[in-house]
Protein backbone atom coordinates (compact mmCIF):
# COMPACT_ATOMS: atom_id res chain seq x y z
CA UNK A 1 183.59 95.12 50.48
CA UNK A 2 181.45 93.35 52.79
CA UNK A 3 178.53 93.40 50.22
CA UNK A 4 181.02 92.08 47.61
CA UNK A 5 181.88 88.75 50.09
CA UNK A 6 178.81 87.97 50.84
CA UNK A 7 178.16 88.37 46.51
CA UNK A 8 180.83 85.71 45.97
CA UNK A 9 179.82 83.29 48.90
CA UNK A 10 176.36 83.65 47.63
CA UNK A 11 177.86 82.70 44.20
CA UNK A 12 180.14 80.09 44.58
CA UNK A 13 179.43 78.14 47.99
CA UNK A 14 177.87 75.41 45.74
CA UNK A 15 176.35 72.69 48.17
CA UNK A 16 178.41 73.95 51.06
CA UNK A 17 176.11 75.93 53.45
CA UNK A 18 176.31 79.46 54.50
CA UNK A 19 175.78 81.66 57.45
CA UNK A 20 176.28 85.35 56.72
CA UNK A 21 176.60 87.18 60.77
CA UNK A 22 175.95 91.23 59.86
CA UNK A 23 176.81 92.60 63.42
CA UNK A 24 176.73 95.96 64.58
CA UNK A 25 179.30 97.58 66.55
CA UNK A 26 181.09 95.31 69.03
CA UNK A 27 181.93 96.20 71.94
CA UNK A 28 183.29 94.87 75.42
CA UNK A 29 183.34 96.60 79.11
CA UNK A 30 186.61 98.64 78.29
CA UNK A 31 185.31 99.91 74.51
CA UNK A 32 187.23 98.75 71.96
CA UNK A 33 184.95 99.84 69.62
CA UNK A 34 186.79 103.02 67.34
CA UNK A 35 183.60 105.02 66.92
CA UNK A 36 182.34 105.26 71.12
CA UNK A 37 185.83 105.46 72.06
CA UNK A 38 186.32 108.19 70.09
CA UNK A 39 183.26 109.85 71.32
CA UNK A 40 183.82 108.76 75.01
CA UNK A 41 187.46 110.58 74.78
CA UNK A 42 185.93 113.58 73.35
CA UNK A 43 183.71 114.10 75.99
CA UNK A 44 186.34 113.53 78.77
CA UNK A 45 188.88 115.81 77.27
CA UNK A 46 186.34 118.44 77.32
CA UNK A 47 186.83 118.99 73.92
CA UNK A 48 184.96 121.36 71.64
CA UNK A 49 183.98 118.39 69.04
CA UNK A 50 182.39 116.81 71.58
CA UNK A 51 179.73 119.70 71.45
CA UNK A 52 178.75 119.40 68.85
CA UNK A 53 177.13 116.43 65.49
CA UNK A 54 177.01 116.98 61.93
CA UNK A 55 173.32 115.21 62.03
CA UNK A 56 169.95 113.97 63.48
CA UNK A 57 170.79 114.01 67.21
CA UNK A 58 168.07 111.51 67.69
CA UNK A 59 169.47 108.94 65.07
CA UNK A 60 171.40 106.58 66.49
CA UNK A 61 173.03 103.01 65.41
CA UNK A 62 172.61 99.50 67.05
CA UNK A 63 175.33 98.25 69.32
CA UNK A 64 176.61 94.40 69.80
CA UNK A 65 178.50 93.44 73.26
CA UNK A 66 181.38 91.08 72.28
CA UNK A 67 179.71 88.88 74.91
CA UNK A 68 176.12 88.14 72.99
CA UNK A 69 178.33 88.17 69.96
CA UNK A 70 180.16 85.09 70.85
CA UNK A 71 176.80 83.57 72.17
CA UNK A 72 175.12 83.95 68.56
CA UNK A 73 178.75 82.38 67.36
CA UNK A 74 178.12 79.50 69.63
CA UNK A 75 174.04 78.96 68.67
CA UNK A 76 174.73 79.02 64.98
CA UNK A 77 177.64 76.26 65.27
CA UNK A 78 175.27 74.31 67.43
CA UNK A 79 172.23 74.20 65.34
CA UNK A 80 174.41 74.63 61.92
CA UNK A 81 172.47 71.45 60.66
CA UNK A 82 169.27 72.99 61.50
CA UNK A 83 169.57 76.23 59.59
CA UNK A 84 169.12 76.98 55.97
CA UNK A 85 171.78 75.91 53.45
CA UNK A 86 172.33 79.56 53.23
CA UNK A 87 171.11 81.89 55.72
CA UNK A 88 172.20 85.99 56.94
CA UNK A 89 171.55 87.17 60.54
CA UNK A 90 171.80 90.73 61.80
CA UNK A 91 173.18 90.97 65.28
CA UNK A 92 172.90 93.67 67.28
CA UNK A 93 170.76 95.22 70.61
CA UNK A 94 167.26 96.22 69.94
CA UNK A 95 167.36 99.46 71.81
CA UNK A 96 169.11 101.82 69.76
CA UNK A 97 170.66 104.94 72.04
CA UNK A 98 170.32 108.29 69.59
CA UNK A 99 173.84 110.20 69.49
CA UNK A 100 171.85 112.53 71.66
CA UNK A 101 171.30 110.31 74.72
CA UNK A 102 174.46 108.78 74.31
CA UNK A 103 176.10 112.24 74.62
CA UNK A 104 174.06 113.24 78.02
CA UNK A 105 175.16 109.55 79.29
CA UNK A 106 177.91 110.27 78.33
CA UNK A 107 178.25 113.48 80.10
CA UNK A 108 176.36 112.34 83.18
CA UNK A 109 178.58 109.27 83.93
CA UNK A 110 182.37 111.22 82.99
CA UNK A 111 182.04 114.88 84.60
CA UNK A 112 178.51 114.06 86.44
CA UNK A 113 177.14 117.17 84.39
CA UNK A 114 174.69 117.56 81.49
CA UNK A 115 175.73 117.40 78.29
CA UNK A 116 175.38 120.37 75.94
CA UNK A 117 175.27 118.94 72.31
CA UNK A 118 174.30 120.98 69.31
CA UNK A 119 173.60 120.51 65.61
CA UNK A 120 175.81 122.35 63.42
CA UNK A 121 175.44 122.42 59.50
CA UNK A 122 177.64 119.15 57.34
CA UNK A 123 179.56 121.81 55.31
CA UNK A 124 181.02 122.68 58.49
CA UNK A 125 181.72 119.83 60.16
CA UNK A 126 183.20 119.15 56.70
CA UNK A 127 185.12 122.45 57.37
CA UNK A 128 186.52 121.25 60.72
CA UNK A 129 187.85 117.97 60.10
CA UNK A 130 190.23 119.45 56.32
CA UNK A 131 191.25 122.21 59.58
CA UNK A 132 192.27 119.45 61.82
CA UNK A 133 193.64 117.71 59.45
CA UNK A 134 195.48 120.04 56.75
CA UNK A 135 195.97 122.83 59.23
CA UNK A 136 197.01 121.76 62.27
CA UNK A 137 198.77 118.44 61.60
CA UNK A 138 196.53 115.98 63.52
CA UNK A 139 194.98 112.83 61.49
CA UNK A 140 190.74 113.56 61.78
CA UNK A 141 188.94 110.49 63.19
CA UNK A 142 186.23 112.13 61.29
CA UNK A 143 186.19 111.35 57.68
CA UNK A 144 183.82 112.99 55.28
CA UNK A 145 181.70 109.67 54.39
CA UNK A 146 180.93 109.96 58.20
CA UNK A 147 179.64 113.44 57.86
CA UNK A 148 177.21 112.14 54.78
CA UNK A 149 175.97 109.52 56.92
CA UNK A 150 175.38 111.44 60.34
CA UNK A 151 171.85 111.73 59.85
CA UNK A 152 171.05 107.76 58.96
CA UNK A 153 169.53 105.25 61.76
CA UNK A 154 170.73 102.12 62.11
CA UNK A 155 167.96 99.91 64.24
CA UNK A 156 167.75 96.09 63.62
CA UNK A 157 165.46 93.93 63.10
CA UNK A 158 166.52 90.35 64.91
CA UNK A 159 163.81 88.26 64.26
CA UNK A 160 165.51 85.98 62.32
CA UNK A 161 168.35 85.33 64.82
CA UNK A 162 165.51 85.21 67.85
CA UNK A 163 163.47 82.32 65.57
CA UNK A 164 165.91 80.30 64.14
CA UNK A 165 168.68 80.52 67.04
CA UNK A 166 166.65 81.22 70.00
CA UNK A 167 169.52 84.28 70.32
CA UNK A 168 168.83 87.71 71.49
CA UNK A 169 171.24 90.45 73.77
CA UNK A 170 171.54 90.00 77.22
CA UNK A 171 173.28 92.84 77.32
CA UNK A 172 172.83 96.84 76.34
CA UNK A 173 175.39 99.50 75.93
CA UNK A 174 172.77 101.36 78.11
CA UNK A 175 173.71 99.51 80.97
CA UNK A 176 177.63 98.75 79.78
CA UNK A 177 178.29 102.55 80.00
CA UNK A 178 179.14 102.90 83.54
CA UNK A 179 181.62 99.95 83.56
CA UNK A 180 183.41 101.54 80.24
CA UNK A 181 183.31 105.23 82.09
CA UNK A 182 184.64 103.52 85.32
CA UNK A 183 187.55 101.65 83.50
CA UNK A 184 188.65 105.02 81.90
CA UNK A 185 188.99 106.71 85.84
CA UNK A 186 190.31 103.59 87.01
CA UNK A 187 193.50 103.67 84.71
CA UNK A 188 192.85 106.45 81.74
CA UNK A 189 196.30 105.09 80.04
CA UNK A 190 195.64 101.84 79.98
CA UNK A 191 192.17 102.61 78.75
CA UNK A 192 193.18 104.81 75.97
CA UNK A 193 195.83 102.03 74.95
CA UNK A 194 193.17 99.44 74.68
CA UNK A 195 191.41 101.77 72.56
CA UNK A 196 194.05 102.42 70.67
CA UNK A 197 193.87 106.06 71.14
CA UNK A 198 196.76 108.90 71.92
């Protein structure tokens, strides 16, 4: 879909520039991002999914506080004359955190314990989440697309935002964590209500 927008703003902007932002997954000190929350929950309900990945425990995917987001927002509307008549920028931290680290984080900062994850086979994963879903009643958060896709790594390369926007994160989710993990123990309800989660 998001391929498909960009296809028709390419197409039919005419002489009205263009910026195209591409960032990866926002997030603020509470979450709010579907994907971590649902991983952060796992791991404090102790659950048994959060033991274990359909994939590459040292791929990972780029993260994008809501913070530097909103700074890039700002840059590009202040130098909008400046950039090309039609121009794309990936946002997103550098320093990608594999699912592996983020797990022991994880695990470190929630029940001050390591982490035990381990790899298990897609076909199984694939398995768990028709179980969770047909079976016992409960809508899967895991979707099989995700399963396909549990081995890909998603690092960015900003140079284009650092050159023409003089933009780069001044913040990391390796350094957000604590903050998210301490506004779960501070108030888990409201937490899991800004997260949208049961």
């Amino acid at each position: 879909m998001h391929l498909y927008a960009e296809k028709v703003i390419h197409e039919r902007r005419g002489a009205v520039p263009a910026v195209i932002i591409r960032p990866s997954g926002v997030y603020d000190d509470v979450s709010r991002n579907s994907f971590l929350a649902q991983q952060i929950a796992r791991i404090y309900e102790r659950q048994l999914a959060s033991h274990v990945y359909p994939g590459n425990l040292d791929s990972g995917q780029s993260y994008l506080h809501l913070d530097d987001l909103t700074e890039a927002v700002k840059r590009i509307v202040e130098r909008r004359r400046q950039l090309p008549a039609e121009v794309a920028f990936l946002l997103g931290e550098p320093d990608v955190l594999s699912f592996g680290e983020l797990q022991k984080l994880l695990g470190r900062l929630i029940h001050d314990q390591a982490w035990e994850t381990r790899k298990i086979p897609k076909e199984l994963a694939r398995i768990g989440a028709w179980v969770e879903d047909s079976v016992l009643g409960e809508e899967a958060f895991v979707r099989p697309w995700m399963i396909d896709i549990a081995d890909d790594h998603y690092a960015l390369d900003i140079t284009r935002a650092r050159s023409l926007l003089g933009w780069e994160p001044q913040r990391s989710l390796r350094e957000t964590l604590p903050r998210i993990v301490a506004a779960l123990k501070a108030d888990p309800v409201a937490w899991y209500r800004a997260n949208r989660l049961d």
